[in-house]
C-alpha atoms as a PDB file:
ATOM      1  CA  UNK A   1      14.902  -5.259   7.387  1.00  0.00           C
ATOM      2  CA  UNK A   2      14.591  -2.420   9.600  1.00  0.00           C
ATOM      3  CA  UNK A   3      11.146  -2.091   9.736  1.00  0.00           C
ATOM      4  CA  UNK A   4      10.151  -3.175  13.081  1.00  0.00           C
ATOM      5  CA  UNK A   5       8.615  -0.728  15.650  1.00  0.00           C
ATOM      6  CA  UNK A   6      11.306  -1.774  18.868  1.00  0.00           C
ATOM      7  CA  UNK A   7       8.731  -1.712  21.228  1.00  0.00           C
ATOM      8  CA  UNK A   8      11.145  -3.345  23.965  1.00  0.00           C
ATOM      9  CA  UNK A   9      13.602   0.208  23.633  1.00  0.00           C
ATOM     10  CA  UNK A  10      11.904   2.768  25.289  1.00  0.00           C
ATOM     11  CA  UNK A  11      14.883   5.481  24.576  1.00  0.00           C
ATOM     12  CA  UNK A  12      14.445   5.298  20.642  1.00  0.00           C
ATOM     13  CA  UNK A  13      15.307   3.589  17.501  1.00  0.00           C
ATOM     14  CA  UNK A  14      17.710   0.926  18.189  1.00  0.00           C
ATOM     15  CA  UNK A  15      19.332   0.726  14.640  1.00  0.00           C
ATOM     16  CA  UNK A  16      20.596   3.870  15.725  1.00  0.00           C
ATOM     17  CA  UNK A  17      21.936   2.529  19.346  1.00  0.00           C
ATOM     18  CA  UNK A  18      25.739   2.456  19.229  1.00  0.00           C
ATOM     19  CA  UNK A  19      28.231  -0.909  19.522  1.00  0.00           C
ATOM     20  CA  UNK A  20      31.545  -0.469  19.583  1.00  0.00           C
ATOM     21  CA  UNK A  21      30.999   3.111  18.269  1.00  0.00           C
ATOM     22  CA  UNK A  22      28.865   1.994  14.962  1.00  0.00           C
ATOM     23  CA  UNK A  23      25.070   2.035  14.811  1.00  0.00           C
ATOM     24  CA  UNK A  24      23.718  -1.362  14.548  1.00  0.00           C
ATOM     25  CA  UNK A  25      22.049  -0.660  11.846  1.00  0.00           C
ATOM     26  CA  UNK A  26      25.623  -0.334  10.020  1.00  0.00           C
ATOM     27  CA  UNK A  27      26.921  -3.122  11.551  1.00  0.00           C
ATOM     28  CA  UNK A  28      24.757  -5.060   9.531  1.00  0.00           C
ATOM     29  CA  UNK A  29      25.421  -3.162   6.199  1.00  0.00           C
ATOM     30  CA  UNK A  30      28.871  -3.317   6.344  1.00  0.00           C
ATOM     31  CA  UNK A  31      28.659  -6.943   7.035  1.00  0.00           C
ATOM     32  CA  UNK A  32      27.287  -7.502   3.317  1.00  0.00           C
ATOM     33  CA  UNK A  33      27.955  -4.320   1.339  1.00  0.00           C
ATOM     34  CA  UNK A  34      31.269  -6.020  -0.627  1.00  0.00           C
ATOM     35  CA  UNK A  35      28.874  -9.496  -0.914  1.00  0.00           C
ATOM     36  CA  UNK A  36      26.195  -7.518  -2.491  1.00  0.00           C
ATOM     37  CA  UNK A  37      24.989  -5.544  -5.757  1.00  0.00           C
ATOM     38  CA  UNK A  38      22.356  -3.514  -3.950  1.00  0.00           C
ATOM     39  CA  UNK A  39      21.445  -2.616  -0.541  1.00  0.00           C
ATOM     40  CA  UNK A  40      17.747  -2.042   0.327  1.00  0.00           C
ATOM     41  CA  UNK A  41      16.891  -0.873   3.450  1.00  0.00           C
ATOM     42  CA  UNK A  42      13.720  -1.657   4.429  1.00  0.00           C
ATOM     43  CA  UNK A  43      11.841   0.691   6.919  1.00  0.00           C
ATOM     44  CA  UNK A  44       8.240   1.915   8.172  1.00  0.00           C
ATOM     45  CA  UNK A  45       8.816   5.314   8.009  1.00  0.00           C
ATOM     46  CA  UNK A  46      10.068   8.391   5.713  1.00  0.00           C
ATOM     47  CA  UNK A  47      11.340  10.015   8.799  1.00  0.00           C
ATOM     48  CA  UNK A  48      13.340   6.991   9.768  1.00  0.00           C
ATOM     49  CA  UNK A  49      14.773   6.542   6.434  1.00  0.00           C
ATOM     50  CA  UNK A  50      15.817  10.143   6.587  1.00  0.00           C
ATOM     51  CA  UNK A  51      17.451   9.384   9.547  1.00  0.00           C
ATOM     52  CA  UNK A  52      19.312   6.289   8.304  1.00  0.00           C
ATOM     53  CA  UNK A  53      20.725   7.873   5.494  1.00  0.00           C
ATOM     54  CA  UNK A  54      22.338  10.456   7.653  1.00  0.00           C
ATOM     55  CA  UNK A  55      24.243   7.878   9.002  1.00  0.00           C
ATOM     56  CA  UNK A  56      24.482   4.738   6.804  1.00  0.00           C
ATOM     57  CA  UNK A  57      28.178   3.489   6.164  1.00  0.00           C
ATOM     58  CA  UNK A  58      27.455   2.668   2.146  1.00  0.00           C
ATOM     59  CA  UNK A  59      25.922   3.528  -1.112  1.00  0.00           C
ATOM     60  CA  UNK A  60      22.134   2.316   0.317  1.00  0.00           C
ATOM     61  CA  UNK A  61      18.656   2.686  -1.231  1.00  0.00           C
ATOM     62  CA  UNK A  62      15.340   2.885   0.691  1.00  0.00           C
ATOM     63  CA  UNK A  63      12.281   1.142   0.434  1.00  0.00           C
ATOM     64  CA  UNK A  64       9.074   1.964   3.047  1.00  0.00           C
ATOM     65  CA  UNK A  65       7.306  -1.018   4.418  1.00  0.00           C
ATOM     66  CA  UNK A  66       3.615   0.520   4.573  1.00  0.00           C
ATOM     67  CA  UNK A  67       2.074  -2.393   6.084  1.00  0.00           C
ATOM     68  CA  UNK A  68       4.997  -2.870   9.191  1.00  0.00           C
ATOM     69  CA  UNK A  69       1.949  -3.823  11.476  1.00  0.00           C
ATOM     70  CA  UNK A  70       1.334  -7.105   9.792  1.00  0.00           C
ATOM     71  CA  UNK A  71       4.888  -8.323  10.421  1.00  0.00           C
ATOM     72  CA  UNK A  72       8.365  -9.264   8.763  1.00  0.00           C
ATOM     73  CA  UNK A  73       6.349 -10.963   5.935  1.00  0.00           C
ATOM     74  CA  UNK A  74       5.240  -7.174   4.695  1.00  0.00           C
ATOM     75  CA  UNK A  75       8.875  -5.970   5.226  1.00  0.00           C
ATOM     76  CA  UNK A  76       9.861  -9.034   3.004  1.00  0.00           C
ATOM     77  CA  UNK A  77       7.616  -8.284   0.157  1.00  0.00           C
ATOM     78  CA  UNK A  78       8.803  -4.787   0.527  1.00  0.00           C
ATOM     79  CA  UNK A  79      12.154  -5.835  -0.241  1.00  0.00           C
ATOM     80  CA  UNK A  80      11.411  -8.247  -2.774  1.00  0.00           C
ATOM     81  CA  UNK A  81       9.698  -5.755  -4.641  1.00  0.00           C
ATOM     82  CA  UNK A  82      12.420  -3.427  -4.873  1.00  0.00           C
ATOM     83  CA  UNK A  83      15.240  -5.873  -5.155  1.00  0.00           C
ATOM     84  CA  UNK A  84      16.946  -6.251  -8.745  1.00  0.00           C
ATOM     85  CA  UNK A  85      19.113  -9.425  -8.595  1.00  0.00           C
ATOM     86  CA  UNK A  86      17.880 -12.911  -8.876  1.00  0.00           C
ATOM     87  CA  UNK A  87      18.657 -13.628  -5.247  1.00  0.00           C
ATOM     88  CA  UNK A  88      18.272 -11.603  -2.272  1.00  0.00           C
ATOM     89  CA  UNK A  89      19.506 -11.955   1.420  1.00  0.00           C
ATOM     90  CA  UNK A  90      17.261 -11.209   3.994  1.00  0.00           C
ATOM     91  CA  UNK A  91      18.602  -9.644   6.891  1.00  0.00           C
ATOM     92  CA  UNK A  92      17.270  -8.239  10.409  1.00  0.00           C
ATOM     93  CA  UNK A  93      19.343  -4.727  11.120  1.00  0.00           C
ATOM     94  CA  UNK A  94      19.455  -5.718  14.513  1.00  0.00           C
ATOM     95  CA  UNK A  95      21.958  -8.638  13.685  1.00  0.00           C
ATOM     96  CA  UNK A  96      25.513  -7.018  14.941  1.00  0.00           C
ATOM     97  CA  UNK A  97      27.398 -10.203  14.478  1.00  0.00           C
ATOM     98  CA  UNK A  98      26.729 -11.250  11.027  1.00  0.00           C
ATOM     99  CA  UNK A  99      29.159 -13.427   9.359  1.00  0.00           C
ATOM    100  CA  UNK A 100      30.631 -13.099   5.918  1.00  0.00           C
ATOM    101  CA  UNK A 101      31.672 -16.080   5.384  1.00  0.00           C
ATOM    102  CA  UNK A 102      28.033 -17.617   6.414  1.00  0.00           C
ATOM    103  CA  UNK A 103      26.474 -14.856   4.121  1.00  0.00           C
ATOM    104  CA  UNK A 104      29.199 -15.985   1.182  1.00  0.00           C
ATOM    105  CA  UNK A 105      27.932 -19.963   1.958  1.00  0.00           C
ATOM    106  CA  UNK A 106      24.398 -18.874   1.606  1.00  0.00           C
ATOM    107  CA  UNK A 107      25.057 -17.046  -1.465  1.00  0.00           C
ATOM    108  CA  UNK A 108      27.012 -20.345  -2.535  1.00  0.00           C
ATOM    109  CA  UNK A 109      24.597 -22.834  -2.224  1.00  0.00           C
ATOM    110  CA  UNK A 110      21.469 -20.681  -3.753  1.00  0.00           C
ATOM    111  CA  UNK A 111      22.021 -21.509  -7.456  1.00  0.00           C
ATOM    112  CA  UNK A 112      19.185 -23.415  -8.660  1.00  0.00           C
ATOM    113  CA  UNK A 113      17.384 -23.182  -5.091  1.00  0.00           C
ATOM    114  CA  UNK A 114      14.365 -20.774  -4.331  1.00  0.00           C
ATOM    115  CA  UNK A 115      15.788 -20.531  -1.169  1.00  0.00           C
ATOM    116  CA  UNK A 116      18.426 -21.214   0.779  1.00  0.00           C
ATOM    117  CA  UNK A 117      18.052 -21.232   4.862  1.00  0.00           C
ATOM    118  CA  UNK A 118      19.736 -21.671   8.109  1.00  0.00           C
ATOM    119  CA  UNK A 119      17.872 -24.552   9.870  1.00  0.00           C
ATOM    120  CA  UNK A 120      18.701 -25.278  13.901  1.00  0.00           C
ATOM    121  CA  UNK A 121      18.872 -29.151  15.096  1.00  0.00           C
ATOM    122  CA  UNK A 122      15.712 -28.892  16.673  1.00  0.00           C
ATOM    123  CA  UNK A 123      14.362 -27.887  13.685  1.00  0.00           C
ATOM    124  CA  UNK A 124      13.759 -24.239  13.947  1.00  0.00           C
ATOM    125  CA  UNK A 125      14.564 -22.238  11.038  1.00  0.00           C
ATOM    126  CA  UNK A 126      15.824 -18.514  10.034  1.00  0.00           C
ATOM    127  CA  UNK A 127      13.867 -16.988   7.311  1.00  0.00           C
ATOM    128  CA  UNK A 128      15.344 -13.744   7.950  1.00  0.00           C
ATOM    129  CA  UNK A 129      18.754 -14.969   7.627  1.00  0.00           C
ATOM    130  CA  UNK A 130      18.344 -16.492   4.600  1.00  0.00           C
ATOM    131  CA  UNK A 131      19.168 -15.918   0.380  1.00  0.00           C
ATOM    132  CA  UNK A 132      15.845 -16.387  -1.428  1.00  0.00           C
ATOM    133  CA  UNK A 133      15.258 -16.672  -5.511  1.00  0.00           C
ATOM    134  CA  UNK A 134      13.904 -12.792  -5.438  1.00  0.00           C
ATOM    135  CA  UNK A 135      10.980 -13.645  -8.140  1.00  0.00           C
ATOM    136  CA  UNK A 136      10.084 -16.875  -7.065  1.00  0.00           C
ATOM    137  CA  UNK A 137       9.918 -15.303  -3.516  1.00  0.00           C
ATOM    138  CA  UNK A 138       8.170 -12.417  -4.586  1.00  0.00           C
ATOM    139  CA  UNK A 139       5.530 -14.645  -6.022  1.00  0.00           C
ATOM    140  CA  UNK A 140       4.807 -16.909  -2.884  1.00  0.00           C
ATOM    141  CA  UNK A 141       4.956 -14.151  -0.916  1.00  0.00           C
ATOM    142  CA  UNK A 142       2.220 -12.569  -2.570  1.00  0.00           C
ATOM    143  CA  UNK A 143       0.225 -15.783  -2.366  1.00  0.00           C
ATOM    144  CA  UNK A 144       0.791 -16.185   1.349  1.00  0.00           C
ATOM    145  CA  UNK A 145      -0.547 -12.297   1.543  1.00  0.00           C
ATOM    146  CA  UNK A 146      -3.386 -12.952  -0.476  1.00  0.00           C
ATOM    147  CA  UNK A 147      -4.204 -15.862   1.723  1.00  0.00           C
ATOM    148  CA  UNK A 148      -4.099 -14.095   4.800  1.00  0.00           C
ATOM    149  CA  UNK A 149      -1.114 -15.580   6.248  1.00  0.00           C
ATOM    150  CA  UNK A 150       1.274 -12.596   7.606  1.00  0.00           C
ATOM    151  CA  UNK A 151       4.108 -14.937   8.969  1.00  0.00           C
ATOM    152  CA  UNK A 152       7.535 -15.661   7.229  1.00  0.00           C
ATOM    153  CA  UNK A 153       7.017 -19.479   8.587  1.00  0.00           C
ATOM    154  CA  UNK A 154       3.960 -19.807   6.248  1.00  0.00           C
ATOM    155  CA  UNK A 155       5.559 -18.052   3.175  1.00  0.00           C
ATOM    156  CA  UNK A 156       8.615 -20.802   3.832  1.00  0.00           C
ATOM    157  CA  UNK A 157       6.004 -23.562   3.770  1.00  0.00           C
ATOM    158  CA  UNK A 158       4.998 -22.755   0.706  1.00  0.00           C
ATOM    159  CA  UNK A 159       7.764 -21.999  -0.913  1.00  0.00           C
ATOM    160  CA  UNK A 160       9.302 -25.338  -3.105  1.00  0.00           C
ATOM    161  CA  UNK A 161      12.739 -25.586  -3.914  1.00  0.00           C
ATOM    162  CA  UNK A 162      14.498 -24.817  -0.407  1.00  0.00           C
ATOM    163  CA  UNK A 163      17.975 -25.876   0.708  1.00  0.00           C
ATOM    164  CA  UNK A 164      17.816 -26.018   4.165  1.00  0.00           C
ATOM    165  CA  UNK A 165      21.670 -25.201   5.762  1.00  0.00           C
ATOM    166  CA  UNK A 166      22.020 -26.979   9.374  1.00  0.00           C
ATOM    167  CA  UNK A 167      23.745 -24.627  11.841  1.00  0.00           C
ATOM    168  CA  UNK A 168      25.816 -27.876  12.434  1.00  0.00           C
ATOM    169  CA  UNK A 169      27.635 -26.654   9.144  1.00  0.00           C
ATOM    170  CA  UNK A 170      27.394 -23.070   9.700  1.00  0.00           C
ATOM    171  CA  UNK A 171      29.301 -23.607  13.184  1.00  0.00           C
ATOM    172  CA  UNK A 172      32.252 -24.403  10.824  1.00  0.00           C
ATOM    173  CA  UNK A 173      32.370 -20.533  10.120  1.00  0.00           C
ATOM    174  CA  UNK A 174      30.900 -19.315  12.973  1.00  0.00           C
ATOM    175  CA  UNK A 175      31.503 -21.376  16.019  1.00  0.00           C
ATOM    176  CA  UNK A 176      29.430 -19.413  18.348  1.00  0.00           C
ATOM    177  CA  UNK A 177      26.189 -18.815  15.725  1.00  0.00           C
ATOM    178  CA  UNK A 178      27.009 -15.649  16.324  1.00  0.00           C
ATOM    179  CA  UNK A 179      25.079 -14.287  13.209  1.00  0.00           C
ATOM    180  CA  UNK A 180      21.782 -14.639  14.889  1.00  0.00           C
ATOM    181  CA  UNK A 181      22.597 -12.942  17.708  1.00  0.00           C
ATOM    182  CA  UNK A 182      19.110 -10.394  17.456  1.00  0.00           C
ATOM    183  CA  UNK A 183      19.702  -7.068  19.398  1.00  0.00           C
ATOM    184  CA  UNK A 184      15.974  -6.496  21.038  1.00  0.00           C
ATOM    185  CA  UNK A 185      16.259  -5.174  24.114  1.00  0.00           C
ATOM    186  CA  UNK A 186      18.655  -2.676  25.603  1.00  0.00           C
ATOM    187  CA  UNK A 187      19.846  -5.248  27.772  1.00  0.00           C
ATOM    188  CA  UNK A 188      20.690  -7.354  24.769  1.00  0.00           C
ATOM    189  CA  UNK A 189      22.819  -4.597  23.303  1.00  0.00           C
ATOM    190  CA  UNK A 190      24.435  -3.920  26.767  1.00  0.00           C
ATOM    191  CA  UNK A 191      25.514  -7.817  26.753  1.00  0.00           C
ATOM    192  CA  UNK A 192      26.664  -7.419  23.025  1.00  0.00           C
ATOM    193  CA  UNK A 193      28.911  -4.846  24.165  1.00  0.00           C
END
């Protein structure tokens, strides 16, 4: 998902911003491309797709969010849309710290689920860290569209079949719940660094 418009960077698109000496937007794709079949990028723009595949670190294809006002949930059906395989991880490009190993778990524990998602002790949950059942997800999220509803929160509600993950277990792989550490501002990316 790299869809969003990065309002809080004033100096450009932050998927491009360097860490380490990668864009973030590959540090992402490299996180999953040897967990994955396909790689869908999902952005707003033509021009910014152009732009990513100048510099993307893998085999990628591109799908164009035209609705990126409405939210993630647009970018979501975006991907859904385009994705082949019965699951699909959902993924913010501004996530530098993404762990394999959590991404393998979430991958593990999917089979039979519609969904499989990180869920926080006090209950707050990370749809866009999260495997979903691609047609089952494709279908709710249609649903919630049709509705009105432009939130990932209110696709999740209606969505049955969910195994929620507690970051309790996820801290077993990644101590520091690292893999939701969202670049947003350039201060973010400075403390990254």
């Amino acid at each position: 998902m790299a869809g969003g418009s990065a309002t809080r960077f004033k100096n450009g698109d932050k998927c491009l911003f360097e860490l380490n000496g990668k864009p973030l937007l590959n540090h992402a794709v490299d996180a999953v491309r040897n967990l994955v079949e396909e790689i869908i990028i999902v952005t707003n723009t033509q021009k910014r797709a152009d732009s990513y595949a100048k510099i993307i670190s893998t085999k990628a294809q591109f799908a164009l969010d035209v609705a990126e006002a409405k939210g993630p949930l647009m970018g979501a059906l975006t991907g859904f849309e385009a994705a082949q395989g019965e699951y699909t991880l959902l993924l913010s490009a501004d996530n530098p710290f993404v762990s394999k190993k959590v991404i393998e778990l979430l991958f593990d524990l999917s089979a039979g689920k519609n969904a499989v998602i990180p869920r926080h002790t006090n209950m707050q949950i990370e749809p866009l860290h999260a495997v979903y059942n691609t047609t089952q997800a494709l279908k709710v999220t249609k649903e919630t569209i049709e509705q009105n509803q432009f939130d990932m929160h209110s696709m999740v509600e209606q969505l049955r079949g969910i195994r929620y993950i507690s970051t309790l277990v996820i801290e077993q792989l990644d101590p520091e719940l690292k893999t939701f550490t969202n670049i947003n501002t350039p201060q973010d990316l400075k403390k990254a660094k």
